[in-house]
N, C-alpha and C. Protein backbone atom coordinates (compact mmCIF):
# COMPACT_ATOMS: atom_id res chain seq x y z
N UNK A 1 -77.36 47.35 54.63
CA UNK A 1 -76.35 48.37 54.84
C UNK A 1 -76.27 48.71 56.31
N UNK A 2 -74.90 48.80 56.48
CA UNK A 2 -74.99 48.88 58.17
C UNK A 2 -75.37 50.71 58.53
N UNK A 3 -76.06 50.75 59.29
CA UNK A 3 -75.96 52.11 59.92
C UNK A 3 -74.88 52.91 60.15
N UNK A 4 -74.22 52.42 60.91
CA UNK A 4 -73.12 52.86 61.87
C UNK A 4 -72.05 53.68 60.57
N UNK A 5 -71.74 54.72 60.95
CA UNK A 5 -70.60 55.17 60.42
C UNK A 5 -69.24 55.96 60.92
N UNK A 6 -68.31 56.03 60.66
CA UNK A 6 -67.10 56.71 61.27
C UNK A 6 -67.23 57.92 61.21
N UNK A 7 -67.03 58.65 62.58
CA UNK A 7 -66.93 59.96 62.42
C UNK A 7 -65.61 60.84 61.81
N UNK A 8 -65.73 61.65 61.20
CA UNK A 8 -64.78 62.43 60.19
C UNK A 8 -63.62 62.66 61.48
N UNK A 9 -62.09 62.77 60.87
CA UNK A 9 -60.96 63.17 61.49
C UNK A 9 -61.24 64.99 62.27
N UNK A 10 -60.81 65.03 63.05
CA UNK A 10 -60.71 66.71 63.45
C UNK A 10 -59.87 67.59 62.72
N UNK A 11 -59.62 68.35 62.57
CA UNK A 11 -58.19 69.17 61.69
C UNK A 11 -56.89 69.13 62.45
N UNK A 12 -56.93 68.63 64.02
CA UNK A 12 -56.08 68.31 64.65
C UNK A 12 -55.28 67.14 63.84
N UNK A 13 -53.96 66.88 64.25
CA UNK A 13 -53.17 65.96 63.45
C UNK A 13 -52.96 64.26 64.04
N UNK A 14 -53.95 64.33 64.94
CA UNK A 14 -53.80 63.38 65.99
C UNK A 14 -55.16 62.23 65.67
N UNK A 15 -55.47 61.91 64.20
CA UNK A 15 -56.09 61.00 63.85
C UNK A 15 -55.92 60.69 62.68
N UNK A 16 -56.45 59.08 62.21
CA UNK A 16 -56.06 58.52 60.64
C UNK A 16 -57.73 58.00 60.75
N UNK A 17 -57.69 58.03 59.10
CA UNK A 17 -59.30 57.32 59.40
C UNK A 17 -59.05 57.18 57.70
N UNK A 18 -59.99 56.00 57.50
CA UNK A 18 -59.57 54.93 55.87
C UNK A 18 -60.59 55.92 54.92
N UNK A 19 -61.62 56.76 55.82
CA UNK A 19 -62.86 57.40 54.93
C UNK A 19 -62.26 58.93 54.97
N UNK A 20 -61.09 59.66 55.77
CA UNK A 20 -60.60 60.66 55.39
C UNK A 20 -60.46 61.30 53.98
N UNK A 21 -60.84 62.72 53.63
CA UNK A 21 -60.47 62.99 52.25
C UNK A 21 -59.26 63.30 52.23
N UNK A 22 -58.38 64.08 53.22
CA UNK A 22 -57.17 65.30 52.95
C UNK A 22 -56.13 63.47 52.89
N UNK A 23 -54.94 63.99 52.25
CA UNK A 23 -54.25 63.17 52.89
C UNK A 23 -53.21 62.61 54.26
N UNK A 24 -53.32 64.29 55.17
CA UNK A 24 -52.73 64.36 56.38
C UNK A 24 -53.31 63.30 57.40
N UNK A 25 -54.43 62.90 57.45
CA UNK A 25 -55.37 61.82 57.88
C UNK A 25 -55.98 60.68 57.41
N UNK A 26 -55.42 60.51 55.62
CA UNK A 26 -55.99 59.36 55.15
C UNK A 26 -54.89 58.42 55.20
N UNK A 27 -55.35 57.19 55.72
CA UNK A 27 -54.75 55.77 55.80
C UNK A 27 -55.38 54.67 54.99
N UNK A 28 -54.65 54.01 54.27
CA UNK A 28 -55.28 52.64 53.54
C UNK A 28 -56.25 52.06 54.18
N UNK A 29 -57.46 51.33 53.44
CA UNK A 29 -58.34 50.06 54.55
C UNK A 29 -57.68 48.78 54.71
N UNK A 30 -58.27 47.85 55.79
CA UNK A 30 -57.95 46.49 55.32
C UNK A 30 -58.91 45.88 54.17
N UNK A 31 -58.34 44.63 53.89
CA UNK A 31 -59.77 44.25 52.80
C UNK A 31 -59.71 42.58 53.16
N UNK A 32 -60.49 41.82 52.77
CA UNK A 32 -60.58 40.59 53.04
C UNK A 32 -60.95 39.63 52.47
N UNK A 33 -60.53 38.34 52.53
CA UNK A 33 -60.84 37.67 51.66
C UNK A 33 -61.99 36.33 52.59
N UNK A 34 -62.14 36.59 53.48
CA UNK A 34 -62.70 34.92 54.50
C UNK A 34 -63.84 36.22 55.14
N UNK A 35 -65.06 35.29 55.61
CA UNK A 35 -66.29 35.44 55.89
C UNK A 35 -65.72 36.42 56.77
N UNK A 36 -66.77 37.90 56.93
CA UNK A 36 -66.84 39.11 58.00
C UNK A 36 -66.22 38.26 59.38
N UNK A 37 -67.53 37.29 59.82
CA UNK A 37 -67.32 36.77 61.00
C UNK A 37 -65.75 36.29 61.07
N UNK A 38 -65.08 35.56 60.08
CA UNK A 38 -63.77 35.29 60.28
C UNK A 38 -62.86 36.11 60.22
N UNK A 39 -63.05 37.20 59.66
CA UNK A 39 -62.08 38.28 59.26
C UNK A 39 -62.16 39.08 60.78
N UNK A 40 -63.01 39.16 61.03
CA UNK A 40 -63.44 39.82 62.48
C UNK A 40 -62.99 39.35 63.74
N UNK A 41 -62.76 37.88 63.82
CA UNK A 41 -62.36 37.47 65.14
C UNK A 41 -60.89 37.14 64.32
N UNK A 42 -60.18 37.34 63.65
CA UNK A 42 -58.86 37.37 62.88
C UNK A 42 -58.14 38.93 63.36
N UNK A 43 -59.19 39.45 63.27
CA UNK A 43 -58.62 41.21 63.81
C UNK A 43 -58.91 41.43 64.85
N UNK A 44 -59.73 40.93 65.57
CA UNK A 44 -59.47 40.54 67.23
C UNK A 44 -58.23 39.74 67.95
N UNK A 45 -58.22 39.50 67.52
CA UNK A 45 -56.64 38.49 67.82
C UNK A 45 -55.42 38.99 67.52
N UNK A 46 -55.53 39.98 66.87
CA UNK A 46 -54.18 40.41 66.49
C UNK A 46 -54.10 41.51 67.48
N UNK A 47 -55.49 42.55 67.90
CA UNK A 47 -55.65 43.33 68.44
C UNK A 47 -55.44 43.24 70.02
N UNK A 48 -56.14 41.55 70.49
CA UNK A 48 -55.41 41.25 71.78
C UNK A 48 -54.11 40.75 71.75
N UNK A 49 -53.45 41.07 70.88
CA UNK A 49 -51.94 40.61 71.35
C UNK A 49 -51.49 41.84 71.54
N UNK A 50 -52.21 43.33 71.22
CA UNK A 50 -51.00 44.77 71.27
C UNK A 50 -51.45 45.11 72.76
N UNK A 51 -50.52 46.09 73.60
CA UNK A 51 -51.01 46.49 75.01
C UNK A 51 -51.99 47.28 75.28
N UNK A 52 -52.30 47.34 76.59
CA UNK A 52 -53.20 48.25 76.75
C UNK A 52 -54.80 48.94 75.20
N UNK A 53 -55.11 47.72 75.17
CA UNK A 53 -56.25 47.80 73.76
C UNK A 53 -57.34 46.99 74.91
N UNK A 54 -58.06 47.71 74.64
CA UNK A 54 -59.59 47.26 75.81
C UNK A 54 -60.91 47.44 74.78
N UNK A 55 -61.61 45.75 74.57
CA UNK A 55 -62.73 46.41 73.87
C UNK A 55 -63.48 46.85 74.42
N UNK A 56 -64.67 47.91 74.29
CA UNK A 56 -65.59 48.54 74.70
C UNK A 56 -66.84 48.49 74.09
N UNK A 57 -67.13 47.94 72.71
CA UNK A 57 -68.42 48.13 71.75
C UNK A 57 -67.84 46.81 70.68
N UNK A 58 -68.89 45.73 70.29
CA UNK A 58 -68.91 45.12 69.54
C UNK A 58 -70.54 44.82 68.71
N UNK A 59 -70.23 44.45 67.54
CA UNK A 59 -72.20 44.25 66.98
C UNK A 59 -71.49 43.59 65.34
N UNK A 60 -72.14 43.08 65.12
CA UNK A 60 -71.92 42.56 63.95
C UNK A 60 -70.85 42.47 62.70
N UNK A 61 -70.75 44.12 62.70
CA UNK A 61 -69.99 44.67 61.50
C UNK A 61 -68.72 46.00 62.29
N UNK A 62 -69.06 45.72 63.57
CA UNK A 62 -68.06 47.14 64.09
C UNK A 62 -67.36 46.66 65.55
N UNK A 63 -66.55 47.56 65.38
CA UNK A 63 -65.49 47.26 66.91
C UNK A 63 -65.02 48.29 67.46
N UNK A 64 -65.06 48.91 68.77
CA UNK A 64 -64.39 49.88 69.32
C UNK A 64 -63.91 49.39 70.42
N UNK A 65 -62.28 49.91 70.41
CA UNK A 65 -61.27 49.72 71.20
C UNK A 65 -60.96 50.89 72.01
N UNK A 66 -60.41 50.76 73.12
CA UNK A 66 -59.91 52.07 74.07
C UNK A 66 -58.57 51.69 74.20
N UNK A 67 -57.71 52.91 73.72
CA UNK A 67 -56.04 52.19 74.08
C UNK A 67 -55.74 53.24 74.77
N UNK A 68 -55.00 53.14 76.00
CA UNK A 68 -54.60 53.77 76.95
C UNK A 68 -53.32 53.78 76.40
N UNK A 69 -52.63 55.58 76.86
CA UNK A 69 -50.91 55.14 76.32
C UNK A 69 -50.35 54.78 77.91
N UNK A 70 -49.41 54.44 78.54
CA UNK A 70 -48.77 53.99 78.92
C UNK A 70 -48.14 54.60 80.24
N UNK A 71 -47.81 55.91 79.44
CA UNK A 71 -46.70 57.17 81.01
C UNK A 71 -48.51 58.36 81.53
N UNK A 72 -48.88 58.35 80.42
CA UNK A 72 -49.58 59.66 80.72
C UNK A 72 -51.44 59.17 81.00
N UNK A 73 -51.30 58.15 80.27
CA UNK A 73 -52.77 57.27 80.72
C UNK A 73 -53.81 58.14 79.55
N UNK A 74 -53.48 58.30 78.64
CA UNK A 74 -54.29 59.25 77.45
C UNK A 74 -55.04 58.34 77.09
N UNK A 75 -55.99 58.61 76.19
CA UNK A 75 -57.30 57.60 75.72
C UNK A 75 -57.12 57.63 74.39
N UNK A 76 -57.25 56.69 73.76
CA UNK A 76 -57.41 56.98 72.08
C UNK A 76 -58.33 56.22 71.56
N UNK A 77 -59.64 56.29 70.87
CA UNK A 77 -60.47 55.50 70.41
C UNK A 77 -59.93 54.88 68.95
N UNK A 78 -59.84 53.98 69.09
CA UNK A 78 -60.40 52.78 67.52
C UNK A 78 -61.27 52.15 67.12
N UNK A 79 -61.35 52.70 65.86
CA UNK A 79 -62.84 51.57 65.96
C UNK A 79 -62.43 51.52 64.33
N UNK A 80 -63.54 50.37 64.13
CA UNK A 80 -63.51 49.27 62.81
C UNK A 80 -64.84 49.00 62.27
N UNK A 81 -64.85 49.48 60.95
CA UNK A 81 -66.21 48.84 60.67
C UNK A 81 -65.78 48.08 59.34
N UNK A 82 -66.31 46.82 59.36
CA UNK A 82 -66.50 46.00 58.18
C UNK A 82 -67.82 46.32 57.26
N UNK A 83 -67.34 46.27 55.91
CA UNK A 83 -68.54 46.69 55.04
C UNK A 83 -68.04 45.28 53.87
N UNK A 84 -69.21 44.04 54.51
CA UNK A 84 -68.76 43.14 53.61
C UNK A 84 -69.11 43.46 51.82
N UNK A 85 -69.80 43.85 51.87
CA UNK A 85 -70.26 44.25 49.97
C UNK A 85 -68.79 44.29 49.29
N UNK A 86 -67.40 45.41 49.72
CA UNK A 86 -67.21 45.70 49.05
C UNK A 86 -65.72 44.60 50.30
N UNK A 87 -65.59 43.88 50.99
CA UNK A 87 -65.23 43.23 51.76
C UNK A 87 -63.41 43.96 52.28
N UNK A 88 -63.92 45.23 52.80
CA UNK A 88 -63.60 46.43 53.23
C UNK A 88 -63.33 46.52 54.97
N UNK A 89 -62.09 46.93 55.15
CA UNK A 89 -62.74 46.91 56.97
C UNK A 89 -62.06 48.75 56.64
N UNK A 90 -63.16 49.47 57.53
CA UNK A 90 -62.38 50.94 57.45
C UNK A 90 -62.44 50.85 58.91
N UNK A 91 -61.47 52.29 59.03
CA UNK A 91 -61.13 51.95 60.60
C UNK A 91 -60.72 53.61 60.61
N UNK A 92 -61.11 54.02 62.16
CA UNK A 92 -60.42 55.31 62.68
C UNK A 92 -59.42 55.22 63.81
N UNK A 93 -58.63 56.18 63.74
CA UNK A 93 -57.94 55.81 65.28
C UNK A 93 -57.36 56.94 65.56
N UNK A 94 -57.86 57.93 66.54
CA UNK A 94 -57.84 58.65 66.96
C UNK A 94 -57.42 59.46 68.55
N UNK A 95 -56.74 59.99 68.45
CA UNK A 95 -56.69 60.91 70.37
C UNK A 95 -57.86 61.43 70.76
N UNK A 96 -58.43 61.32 71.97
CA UNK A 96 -59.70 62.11 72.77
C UNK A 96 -59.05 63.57 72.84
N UNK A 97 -57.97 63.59 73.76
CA UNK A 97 -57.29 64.73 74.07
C UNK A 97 -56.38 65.82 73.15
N UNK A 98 -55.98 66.39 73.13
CA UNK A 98 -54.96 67.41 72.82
C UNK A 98 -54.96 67.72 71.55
N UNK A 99 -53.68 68.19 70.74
CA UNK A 99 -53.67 68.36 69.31
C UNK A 99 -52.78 67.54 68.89
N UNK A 100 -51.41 67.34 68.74
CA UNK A 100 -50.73 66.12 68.21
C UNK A 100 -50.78 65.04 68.82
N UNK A 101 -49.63 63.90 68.35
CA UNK A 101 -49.88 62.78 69.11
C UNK A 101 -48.56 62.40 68.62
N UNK A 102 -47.88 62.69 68.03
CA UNK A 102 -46.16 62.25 67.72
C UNK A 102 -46.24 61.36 66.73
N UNK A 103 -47.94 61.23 65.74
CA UNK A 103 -47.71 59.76 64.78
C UNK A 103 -48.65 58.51 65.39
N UNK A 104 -48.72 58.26 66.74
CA UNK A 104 -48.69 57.40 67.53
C UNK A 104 -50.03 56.55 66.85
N UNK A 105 -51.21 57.21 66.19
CA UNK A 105 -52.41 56.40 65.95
C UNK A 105 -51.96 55.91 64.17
N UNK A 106 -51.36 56.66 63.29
CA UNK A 106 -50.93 55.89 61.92
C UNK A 106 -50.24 54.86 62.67
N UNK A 107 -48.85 55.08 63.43
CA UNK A 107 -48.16 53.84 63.57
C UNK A 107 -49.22 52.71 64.22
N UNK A 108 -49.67 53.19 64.64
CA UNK A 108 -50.64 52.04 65.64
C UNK A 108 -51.48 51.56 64.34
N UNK A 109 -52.06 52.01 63.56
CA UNK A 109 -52.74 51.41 62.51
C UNK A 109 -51.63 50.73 61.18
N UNK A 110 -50.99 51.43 61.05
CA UNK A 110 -49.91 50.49 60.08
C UNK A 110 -49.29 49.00 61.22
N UNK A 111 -49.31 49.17 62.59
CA UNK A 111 -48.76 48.10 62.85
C UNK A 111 -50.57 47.23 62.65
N UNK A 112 -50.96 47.43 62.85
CA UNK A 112 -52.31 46.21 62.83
C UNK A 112 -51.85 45.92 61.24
N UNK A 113 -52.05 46.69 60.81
CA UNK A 113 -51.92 46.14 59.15
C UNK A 113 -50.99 45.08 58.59
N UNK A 114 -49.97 45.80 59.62
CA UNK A 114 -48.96 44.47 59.73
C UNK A 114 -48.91 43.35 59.83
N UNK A 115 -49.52 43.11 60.79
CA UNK A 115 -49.75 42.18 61.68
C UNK A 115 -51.04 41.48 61.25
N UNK A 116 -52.07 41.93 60.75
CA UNK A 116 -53.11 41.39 60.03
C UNK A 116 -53.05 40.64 58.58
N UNK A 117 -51.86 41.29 58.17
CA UNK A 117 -51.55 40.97 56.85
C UNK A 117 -52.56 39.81 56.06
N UNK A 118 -51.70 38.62 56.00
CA UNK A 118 -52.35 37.48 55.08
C UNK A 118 -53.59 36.68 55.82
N UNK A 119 -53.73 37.11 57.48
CA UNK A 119 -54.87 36.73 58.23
C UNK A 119 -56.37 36.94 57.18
N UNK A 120 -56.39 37.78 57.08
CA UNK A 120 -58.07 38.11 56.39
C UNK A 120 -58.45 37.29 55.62
């Protein structure tokens, strides 16, 4: 069992996370069908194709990304943990700063989803 776990959403509206209870912050997981290791560098790849996504932390079963937005240079952490048992990727994605975010981290996670689709 991996250690590592996602830290809970803030009550701020400016995060999604797959282990959220409320539904203002809960987002679907990915799930997978091809080995962690493949599913993993499958969601790396999709992840270096979006802008400004910088990894910062990698280990076996987890990934954290830094996405800078663009006009204002804001920080938003992502991160990913794979839990092959139940062959699960949960993921948070969140603002450092402020209280809203206009949507910006669901859309950012529905587009990976997108884009990850039949990869896994």
């Amino acid at each position: 069992m991996n250690p590592r776990a996602l830290a809970p959403c803030p009550s701020s509206p400016n995060c999604v996370s797959t282990q959220a209870p409320d539904k203002d912050h809960a987002i679907a997981p990915f799930h997978y069908r091809k080995s962690r290791a493949e599913a993993k560098e499958a969601l790396k790849e999709v992840i270096r194709s979006l802008p400004r996504m910088q990894l910062v932390e990698e280990d076996e079963a987890y990934l954290h990304y830094e996405s800078t937005s663009l006009l204002l240079r804001f920080v938003d952490d992502v991160e990913f943990l794979f839990d092959d048992e139940t062959k699960t990727i949960h993921f948070r994605s969140a603002s450092r700063t402020g209280y809203g975010d206009l949507g910006v981290n669901r859309k950012r996670m529905e587009q990976v989803g997108a884009l990850v689709g039949g990869k896994l």
